[in-house]
N, C-alpha and C. Protein backbone atom coordinates (compact mmCIF):
# COMPACT_ATOMS: atom_id res chain seq x y z
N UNK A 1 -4.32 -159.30 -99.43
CA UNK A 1 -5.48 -159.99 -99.96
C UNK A 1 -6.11 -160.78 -98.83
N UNK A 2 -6.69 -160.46 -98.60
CA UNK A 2 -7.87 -160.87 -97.02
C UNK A 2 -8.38 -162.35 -97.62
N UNK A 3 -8.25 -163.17 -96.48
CA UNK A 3 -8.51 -164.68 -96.46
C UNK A 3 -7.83 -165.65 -97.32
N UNK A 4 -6.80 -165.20 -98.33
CA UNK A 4 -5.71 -165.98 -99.06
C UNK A 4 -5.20 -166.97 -98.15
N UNK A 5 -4.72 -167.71 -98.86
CA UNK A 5 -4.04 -169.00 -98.24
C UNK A 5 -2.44 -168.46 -98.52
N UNK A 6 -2.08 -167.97 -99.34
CA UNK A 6 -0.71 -167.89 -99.68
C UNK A 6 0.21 -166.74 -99.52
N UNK A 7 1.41 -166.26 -99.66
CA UNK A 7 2.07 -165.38 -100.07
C UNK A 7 1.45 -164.19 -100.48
N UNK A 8 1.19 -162.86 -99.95
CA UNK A 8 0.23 -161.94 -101.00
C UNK A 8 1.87 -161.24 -101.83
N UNK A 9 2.83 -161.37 -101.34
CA UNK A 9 3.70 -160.31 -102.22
C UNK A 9 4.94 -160.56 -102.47
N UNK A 10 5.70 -160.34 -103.39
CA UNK A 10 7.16 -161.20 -103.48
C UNK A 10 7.76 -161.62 -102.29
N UNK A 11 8.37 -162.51 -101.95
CA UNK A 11 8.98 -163.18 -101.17
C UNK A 11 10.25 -163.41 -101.09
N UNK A 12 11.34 -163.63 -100.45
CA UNK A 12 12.60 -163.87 -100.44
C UNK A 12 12.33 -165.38 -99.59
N UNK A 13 12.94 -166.35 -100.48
CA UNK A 13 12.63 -167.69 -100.21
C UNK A 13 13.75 -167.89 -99.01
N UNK A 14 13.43 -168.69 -97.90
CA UNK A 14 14.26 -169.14 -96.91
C UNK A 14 15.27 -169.64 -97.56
N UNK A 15 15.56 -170.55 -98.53
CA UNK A 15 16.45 -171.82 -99.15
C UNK A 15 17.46 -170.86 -100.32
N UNK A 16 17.37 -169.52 -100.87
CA UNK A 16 18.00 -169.02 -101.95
C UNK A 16 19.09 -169.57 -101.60
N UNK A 17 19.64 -169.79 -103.05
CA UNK A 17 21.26 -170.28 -103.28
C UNK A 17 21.31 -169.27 -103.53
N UNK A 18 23.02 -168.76 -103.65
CA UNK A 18 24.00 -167.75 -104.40
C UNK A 18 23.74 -168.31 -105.72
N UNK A 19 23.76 -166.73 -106.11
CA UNK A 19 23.37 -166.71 -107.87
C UNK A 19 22.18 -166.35 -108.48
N UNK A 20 20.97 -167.18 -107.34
CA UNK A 20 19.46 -167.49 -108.00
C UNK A 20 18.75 -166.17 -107.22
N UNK A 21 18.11 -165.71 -107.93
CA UNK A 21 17.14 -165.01 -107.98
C UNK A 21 16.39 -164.95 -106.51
N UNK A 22 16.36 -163.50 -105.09
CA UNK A 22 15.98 -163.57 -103.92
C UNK A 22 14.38 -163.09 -104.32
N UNK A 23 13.68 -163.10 -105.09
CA UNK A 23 12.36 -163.11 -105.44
C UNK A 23 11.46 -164.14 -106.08
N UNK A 24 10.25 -164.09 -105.66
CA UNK A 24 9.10 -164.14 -106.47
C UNK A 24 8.33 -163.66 -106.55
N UNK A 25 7.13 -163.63 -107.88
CA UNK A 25 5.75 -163.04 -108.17
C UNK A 25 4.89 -164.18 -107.07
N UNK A 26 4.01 -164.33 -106.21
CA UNK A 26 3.21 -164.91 -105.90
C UNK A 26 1.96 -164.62 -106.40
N UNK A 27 1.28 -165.54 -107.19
CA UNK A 27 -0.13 -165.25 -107.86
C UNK A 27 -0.90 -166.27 -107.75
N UNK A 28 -2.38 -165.97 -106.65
CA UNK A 28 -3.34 -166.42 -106.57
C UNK A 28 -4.64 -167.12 -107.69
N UNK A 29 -4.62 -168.28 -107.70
CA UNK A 29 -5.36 -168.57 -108.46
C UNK A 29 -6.72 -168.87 -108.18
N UNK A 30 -7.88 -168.14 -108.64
CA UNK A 30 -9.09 -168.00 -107.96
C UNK A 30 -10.16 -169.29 -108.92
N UNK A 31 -11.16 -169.52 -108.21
CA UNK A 31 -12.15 -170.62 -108.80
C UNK A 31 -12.43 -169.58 -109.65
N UNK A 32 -12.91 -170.54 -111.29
CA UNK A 32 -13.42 -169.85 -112.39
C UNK A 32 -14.52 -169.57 -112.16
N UNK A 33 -15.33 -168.75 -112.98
CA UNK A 33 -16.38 -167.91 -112.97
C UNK A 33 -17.14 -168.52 -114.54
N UNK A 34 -18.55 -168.55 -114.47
CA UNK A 34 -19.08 -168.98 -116.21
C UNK A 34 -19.64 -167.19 -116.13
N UNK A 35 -19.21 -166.89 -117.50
CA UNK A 35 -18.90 -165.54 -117.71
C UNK A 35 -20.40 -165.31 -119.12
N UNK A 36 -21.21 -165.73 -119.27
CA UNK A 36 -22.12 -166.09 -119.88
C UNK A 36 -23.99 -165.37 -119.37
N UNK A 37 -24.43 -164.50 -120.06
CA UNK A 37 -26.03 -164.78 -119.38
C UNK A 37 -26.68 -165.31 -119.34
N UNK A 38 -26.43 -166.42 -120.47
CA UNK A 38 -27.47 -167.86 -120.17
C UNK A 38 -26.87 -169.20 -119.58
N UNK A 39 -25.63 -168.99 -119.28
CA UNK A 39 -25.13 -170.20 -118.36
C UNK A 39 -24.63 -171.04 -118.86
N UNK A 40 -24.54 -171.08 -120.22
CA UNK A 40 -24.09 -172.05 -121.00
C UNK A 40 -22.66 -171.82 -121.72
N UNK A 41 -21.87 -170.83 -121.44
CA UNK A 41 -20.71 -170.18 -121.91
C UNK A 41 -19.59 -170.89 -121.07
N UNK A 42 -18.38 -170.41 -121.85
CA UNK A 42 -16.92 -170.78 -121.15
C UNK A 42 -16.57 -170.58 -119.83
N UNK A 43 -16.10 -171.31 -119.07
CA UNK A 43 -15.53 -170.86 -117.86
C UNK A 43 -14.47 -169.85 -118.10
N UNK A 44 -14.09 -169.44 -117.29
CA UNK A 44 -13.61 -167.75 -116.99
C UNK A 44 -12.51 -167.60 -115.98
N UNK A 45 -10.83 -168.13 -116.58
CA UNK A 45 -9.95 -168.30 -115.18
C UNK A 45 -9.97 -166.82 -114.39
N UNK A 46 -9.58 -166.88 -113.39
CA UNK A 46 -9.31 -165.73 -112.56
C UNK A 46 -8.05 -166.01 -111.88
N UNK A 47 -7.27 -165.09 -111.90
CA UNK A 47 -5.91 -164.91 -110.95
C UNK A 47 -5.88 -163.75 -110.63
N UNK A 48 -5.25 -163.48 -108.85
CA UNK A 48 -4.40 -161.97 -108.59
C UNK A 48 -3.29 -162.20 -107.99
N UNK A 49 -2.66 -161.05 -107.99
CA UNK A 49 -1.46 -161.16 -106.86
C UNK A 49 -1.33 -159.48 -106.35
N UNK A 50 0.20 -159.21 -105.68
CA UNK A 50 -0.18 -158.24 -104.72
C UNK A 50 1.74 -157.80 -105.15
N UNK A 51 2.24 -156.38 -105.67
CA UNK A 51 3.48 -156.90 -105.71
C UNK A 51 3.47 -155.04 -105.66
N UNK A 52 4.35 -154.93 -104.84
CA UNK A 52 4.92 -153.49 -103.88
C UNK A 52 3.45 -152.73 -103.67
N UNK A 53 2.63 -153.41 -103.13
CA UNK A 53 1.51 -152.96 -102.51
C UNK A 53 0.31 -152.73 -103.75
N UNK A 54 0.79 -153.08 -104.49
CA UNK A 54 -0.32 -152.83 -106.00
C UNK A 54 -0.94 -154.42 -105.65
N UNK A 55 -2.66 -154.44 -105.80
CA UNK A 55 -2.86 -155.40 -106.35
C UNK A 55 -3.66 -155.51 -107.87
N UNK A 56 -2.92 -156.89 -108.50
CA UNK A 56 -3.43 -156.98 -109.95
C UNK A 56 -4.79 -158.40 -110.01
N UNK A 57 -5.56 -157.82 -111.01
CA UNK A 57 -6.69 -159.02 -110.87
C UNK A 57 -6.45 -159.36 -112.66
N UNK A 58 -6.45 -160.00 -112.83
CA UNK A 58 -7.04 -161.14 -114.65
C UNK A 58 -7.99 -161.71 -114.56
N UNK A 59 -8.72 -161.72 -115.62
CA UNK A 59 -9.82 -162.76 -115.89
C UNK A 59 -9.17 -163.24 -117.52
N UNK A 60 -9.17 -164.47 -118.01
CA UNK A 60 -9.33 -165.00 -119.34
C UNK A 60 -9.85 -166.50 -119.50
N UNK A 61 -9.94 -166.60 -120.88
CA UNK A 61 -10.39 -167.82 -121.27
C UNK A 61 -9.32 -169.15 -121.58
N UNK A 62 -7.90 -167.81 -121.72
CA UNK A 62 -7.02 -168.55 -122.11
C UNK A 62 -5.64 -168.62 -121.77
N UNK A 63 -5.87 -168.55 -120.38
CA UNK A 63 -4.87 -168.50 -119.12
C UNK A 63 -4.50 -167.45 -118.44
N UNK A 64 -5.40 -167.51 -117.57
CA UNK A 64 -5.22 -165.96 -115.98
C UNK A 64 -3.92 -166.15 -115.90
N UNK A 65 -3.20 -166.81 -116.02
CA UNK A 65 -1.65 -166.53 -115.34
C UNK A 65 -0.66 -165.85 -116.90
N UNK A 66 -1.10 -166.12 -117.51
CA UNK A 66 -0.74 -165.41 -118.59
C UNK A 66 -1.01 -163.84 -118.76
N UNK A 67 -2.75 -163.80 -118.62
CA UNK A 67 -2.88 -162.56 -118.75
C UNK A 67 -2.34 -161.77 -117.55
N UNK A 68 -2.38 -161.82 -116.57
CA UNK A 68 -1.73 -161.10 -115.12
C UNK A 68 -0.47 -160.97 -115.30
N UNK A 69 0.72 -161.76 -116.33
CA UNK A 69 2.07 -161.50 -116.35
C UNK A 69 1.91 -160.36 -116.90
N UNK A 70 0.79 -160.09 -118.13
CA UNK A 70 0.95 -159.24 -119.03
C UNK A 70 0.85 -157.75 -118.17
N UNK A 71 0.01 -157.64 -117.41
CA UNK A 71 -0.72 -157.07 -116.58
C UNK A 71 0.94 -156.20 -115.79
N UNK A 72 1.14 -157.17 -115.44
CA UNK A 72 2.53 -156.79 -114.59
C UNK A 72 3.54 -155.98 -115.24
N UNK A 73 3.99 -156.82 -116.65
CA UNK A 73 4.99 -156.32 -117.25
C UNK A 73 4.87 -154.91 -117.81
N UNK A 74 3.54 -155.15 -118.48
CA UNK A 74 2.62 -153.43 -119.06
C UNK A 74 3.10 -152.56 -117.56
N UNK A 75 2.74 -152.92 -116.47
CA UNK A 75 2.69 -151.76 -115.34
C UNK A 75 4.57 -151.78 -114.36
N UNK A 76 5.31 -152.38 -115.55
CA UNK A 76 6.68 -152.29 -114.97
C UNK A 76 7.46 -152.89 -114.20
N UNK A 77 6.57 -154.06 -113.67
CA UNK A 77 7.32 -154.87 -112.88
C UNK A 77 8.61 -155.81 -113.15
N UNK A 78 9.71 -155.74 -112.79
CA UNK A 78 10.98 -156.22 -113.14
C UNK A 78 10.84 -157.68 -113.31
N UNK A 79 11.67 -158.14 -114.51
CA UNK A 79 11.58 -159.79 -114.83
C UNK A 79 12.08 -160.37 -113.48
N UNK A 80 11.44 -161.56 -113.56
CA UNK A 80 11.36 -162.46 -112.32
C UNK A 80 10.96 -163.76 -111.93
N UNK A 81 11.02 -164.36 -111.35
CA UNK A 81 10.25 -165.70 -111.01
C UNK A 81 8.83 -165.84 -110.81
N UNK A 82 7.75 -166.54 -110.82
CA UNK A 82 7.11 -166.65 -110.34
C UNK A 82 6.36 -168.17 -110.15
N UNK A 83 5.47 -168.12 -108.80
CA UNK A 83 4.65 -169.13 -108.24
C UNK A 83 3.12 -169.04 -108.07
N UNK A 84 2.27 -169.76 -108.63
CA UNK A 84 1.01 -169.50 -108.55
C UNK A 84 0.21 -171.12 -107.44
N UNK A 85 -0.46 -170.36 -106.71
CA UNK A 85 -1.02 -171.47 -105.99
C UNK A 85 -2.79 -171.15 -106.53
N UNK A 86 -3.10 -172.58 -105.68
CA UNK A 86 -4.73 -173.11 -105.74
C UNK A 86 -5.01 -173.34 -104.88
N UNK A 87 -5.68 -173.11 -103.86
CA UNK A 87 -5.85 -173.34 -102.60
C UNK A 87 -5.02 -173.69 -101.61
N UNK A 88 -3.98 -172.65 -101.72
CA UNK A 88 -3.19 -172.56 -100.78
C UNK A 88 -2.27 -173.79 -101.37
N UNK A 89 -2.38 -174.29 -102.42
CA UNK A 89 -1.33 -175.35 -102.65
C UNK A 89 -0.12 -174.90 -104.45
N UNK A 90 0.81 -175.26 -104.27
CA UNK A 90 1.65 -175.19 -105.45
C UNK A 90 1.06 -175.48 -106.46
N UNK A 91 0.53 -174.59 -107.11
CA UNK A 91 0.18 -175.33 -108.82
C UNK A 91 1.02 -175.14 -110.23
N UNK A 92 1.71 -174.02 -110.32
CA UNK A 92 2.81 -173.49 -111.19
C UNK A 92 3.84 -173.12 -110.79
N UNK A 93 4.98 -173.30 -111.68
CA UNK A 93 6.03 -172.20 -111.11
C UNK A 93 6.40 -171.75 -112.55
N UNK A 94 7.39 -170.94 -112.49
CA UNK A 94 7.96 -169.89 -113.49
C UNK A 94 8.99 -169.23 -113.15
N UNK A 95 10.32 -169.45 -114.09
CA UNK A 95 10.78 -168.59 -114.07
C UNK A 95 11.22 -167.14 -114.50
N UNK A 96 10.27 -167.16 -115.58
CA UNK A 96 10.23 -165.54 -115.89
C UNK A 96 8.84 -165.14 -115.90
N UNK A 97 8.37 -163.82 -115.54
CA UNK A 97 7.46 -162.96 -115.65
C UNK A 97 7.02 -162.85 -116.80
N UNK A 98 7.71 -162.15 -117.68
CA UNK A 98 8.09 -161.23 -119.19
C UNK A 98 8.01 -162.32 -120.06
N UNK A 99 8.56 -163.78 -119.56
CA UNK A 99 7.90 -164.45 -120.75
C UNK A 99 6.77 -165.34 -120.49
N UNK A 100 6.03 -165.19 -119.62
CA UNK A 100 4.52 -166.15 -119.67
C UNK A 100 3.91 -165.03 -119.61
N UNK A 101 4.52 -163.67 -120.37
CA UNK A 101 3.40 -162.85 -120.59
C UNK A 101 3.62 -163.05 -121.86
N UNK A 102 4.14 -163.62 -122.80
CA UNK A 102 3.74 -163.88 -124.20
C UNK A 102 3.46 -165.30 -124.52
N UNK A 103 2.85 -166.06 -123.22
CA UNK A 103 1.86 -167.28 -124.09
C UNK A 103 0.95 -167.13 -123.82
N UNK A 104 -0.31 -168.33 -124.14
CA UNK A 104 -1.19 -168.61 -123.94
C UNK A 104 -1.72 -169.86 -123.72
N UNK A 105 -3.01 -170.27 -123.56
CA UNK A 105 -3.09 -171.32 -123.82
C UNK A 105 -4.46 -171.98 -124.98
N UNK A 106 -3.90 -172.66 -125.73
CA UNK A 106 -4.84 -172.72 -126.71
C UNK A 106 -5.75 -174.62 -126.50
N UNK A 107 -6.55 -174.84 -127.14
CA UNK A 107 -7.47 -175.59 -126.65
C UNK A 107 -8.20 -176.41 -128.37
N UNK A 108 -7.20 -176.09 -129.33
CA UNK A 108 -8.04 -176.45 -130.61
C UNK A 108 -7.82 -177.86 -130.76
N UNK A 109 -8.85 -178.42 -131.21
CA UNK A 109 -8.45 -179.69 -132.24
C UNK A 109 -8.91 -180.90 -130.90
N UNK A 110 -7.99 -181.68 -131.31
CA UNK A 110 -8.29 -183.16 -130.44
C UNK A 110 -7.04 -183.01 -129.68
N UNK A 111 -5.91 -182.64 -129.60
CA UNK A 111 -4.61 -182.80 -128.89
C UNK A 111 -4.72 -181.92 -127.23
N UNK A 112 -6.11 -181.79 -127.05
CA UNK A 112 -5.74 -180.59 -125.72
C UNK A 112 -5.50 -179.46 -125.83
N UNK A 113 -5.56 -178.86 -124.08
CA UNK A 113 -4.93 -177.67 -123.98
C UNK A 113 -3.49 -177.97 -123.92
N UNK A 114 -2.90 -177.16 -124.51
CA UNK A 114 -1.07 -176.69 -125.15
C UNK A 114 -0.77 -174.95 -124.96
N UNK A 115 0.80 -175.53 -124.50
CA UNK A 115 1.11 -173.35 -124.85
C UNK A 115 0.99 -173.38 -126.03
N UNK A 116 0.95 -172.10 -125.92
CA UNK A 116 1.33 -171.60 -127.76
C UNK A 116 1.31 -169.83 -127.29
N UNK A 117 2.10 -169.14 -128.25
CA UNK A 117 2.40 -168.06 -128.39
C UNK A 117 1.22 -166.77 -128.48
N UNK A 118 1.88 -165.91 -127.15
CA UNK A 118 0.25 -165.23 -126.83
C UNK A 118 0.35 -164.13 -128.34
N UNK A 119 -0.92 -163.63 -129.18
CA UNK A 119 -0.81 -162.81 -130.45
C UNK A 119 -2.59 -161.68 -129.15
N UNK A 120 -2.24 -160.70 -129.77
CA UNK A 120 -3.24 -159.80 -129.27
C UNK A 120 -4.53 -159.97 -130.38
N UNK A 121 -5.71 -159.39 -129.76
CA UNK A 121 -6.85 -159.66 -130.05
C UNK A 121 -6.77 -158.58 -131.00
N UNK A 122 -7.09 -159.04 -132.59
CA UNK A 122 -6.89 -157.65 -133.62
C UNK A 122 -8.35 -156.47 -133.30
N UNK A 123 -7.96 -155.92 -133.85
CA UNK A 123 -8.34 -154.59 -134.11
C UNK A 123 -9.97 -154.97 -135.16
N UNK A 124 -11.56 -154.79 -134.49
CA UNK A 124 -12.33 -155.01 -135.62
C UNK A 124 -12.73 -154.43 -135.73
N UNK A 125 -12.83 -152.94 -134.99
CA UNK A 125 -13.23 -152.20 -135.91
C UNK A 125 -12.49 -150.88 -136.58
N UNK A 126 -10.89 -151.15 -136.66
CA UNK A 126 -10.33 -150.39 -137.69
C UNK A 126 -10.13 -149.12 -136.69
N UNK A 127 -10.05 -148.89 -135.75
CA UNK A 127 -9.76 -147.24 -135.22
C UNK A 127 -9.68 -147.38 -133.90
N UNK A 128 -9.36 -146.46 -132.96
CA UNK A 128 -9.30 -145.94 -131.41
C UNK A 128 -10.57 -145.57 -131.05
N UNK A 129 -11.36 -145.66 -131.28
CA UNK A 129 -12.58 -145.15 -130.65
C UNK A 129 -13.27 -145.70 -129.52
């Protein structure tokens, strides 16, 4: 990934203890995007990362690092750790892949953004087409 600040691809950390896990997912977290034609719409997270030479991109409303686990796990990538930076700086960590591909993040009410359990976008119009 040309001009990243970080890690483009799993890593074997200098510091591993015996026992713990000699990987991570490294995933880039990109400035949001307003995803809108009149300008007045939701911001739009973006994340990628880079993992055995594949790179993966997400866009959502309701956590790029969520949707990109999903991204991963759909395309086979083995459970794992992962680290997401922001400008070249630590902003998340994780230790599984497989499961911050089933949250999200939700935003209702007065209490904030909170995880909560990722559910897929149903089906509206009834078929595969």
């Amino acid at each position: 990934m040309d001009g990243s600040t970080f890690p483009a691809q799993a890593q074997t950390p200098a510091s591993a203890k015996t026992g713990e896990r000699e990987w991570a997912v490294y995933i880039e977290l990109l400035p949001p995007v307003l995803r809108s034609p009149t300008g007045g719409g939701p911001l739009v997270e973006r994340a990628r990362c880079e993992v055995g030479g594949i790179t993966y991109e997400a866009e959502s409303k309701s956590g790029a690092i969520c949707e990109i686990c999903r991204g991963l796990m759909a395309a086979g990538v083995p459970d794992g750790p992962w680290r997401a930076y922001r400008d070249g700086k630590l902003a998340l960590i994780g230790r599984s892949v497989h499961r911050m591909a089933g949250m999200a993040v939700s935003e209702g009410g007065k209490s904030g953004p909170k995880w909560v359990k990722w559910r897929p976008f149903p089906d509206r119009f009834g078929g595969d087409e």
